[in-house]
C-alpha atoms as a PDB file:
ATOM      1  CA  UNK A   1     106.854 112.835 104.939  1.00  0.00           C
ATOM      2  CA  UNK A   2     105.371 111.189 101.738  1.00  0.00           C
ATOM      3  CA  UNK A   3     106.390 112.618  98.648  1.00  0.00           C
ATOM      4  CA  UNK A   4     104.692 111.182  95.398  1.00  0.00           C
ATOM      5  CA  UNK A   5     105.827 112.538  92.355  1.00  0.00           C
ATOM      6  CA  UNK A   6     104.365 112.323  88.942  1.00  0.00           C
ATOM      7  CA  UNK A   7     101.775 114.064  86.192  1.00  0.00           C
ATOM      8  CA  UNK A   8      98.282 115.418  87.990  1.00  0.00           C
ATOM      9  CA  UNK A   9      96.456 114.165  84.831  1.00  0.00           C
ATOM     10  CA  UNK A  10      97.460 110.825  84.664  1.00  0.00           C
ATOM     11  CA  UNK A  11      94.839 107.947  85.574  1.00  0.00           C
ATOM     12  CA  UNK A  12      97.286 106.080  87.386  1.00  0.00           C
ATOM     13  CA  UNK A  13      98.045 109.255  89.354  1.00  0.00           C
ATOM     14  CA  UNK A  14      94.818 109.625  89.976  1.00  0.00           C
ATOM     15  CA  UNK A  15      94.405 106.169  91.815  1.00  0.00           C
ATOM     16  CA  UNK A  16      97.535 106.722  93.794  1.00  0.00           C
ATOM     17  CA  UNK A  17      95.683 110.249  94.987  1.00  0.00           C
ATOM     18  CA  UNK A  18      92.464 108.300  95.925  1.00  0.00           C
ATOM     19  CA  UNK A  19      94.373 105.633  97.715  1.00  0.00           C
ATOM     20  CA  UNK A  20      96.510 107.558  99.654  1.00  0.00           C
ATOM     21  CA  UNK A  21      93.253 109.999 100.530  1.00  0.00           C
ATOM     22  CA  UNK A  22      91.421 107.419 101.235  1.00  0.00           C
ATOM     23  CA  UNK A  23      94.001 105.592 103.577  1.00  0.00           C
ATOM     24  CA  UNK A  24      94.229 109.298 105.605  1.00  0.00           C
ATOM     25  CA  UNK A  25      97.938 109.559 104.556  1.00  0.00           C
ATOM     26  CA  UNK A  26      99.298 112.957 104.112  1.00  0.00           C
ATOM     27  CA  UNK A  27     102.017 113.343 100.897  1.00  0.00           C
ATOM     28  CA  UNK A  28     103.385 116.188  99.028  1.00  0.00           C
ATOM     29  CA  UNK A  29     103.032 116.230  95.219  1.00  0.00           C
ATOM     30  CA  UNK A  30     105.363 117.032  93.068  1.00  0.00           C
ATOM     31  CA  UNK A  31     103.722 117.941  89.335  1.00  0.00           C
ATOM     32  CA  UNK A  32     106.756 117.161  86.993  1.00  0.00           C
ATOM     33  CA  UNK A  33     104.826 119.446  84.414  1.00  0.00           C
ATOM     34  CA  UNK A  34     105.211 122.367  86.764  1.00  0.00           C
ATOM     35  CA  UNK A  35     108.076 122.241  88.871  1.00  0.00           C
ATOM     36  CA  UNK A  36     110.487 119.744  86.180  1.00  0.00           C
ATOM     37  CA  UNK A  37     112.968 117.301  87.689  1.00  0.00           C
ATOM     38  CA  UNK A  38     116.500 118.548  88.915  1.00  0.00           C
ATOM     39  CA  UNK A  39     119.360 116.246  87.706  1.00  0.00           C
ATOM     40  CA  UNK A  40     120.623 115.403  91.244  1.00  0.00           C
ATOM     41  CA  UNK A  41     116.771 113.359  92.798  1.00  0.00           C
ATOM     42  CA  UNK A  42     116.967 111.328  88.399  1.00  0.00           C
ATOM     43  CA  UNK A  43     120.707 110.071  89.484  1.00  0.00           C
ATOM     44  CA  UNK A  44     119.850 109.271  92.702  1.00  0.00           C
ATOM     45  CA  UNK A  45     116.435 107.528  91.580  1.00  0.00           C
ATOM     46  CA  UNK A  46     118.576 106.022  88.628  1.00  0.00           C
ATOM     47  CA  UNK A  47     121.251 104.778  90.645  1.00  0.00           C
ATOM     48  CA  UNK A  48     118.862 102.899  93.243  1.00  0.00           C
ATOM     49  CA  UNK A  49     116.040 101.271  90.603  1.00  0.00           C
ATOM     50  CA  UNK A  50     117.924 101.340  87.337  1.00  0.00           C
ATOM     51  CA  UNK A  51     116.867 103.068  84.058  1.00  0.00           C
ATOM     52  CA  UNK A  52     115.240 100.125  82.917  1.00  0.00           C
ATOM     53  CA  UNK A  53     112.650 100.583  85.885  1.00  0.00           C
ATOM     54  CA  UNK A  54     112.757 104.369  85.895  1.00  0.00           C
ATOM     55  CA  UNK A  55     111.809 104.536  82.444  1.00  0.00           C
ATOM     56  CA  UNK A  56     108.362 103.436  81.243  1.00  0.00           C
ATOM     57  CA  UNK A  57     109.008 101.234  77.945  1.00  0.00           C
ATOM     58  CA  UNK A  58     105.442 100.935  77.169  1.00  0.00           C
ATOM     59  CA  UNK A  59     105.038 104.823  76.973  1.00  0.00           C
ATOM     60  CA  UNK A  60     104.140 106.771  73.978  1.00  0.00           C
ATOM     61  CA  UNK A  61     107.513 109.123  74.818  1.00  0.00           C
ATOM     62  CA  UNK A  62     110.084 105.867  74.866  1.00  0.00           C
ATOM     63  CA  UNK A  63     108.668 104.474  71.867  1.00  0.00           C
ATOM     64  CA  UNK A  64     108.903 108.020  69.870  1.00  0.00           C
ATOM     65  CA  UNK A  65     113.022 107.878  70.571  1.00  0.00           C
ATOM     66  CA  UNK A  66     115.050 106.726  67.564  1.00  0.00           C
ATOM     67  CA  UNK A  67     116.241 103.360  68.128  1.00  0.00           C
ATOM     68  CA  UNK A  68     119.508 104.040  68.251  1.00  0.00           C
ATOM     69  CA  UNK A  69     119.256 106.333  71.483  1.00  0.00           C
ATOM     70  CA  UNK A  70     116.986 103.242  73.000  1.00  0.00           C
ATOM     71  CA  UNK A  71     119.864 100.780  72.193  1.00  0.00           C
ATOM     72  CA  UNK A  72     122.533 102.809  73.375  1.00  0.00           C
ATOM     73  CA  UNK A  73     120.700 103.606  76.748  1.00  0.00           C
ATOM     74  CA  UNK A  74     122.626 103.643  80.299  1.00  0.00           C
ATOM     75  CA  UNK A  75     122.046 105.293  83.427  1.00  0.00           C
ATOM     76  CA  UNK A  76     123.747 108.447  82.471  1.00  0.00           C
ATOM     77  CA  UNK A  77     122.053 109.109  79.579  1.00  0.00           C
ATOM     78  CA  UNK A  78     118.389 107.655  81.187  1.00  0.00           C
ATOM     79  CA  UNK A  79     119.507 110.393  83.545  1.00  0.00           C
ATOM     80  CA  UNK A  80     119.620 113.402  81.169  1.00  0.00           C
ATOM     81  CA  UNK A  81     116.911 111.337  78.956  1.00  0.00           C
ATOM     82  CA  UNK A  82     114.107 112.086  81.973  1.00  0.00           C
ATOM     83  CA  UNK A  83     115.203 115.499  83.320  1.00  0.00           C
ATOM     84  CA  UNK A  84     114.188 116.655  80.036  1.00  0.00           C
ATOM     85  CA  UNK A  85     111.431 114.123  79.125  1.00  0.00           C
ATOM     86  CA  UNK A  86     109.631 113.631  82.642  1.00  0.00           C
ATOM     87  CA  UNK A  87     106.595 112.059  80.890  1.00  0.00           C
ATOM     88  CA  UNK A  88     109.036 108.948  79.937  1.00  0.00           C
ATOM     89  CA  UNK A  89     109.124 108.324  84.168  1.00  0.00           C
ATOM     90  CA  UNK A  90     106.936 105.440  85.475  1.00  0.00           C
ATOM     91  CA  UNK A  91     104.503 106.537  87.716  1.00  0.00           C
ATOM     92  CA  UNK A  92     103.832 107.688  90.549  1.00  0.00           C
ATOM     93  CA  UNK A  93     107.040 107.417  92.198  1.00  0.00           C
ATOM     94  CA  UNK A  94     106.936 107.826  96.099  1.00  0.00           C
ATOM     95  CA  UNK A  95     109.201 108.776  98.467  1.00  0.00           C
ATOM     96  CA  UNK A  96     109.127 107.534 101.878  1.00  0.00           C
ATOM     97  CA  UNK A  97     112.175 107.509 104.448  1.00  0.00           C
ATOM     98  CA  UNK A  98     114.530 106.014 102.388  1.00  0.00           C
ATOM     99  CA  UNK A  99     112.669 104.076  99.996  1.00  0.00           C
ATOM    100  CA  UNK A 100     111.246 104.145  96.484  1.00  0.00           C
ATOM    101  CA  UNK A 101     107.864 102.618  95.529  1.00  0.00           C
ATOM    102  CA  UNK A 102     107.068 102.839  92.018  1.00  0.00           C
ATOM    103  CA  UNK A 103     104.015 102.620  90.160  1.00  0.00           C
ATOM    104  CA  UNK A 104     100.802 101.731  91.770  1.00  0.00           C
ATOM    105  CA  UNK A 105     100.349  98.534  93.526  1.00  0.00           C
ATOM    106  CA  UNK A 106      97.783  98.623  97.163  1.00  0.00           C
ATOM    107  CA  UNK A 107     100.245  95.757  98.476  1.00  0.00           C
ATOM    108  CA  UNK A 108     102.981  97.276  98.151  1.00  0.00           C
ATOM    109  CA  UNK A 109     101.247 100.913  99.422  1.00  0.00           C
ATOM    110  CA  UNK A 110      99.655  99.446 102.480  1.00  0.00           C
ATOM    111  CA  UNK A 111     102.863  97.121 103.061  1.00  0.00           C
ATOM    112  CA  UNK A 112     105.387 100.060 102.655  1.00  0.00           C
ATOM    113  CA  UNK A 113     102.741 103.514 103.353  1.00  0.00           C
ATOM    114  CA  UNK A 114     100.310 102.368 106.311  1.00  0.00           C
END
């Protein structure tokens, strides 16, 4: 099973939705607005991609952190950094066997999801 996780709202979201609808693949959503992120699936997302992918740099969220917290960033602290601040998590992130795709890219969906 498919599991895409991310924010309903967001427009890149919404062309992972349409893809995957379109493309007659069934997924779960997770809404990180609604049902959060437990510590356990950010370590284990953190340990495979790195912070530096996990995180989305270019976001409104990173850029509001003091700079010192940005500088001293790890994965531990990226770790507690998006269980409380799921907006600062690139998106969508899919689940599928026992692979992470991240962000939205058809090549890699129809490579990875068809």
């Amino acid at each position: 099973m498919i599991k895409i996780y991310g924010i309903k709202n967001c427009d890149t979201m919404k062309k992972a939705f349409r893809w995957l609808d379109d493309n007659k693949i069934e997924y779960v959503f997770h809404d990180y607005k609604k049902d959060g992120l437990d510590e356990s699936k950010a370590k284990a997302w953190i340990e495979q991609l790195g912070w530096e992918t996990v995180i989305n740099k270019r976001g409104t969220t990173w850029r509001k952190l003091e700079d010192d917290v940005k500088i001293s960033m790890d994965n531990e602290k990226a770790v507690a950094t998006i269980v409380n601040q799921t907006s600062m998590i690139k998106r969508p992130l899919i689940e599928v066997s026992d692979q992470l795709i991240l962000g939205f890219n058809t090549e890699d969906y129809s490579k990875h999801l068809i």
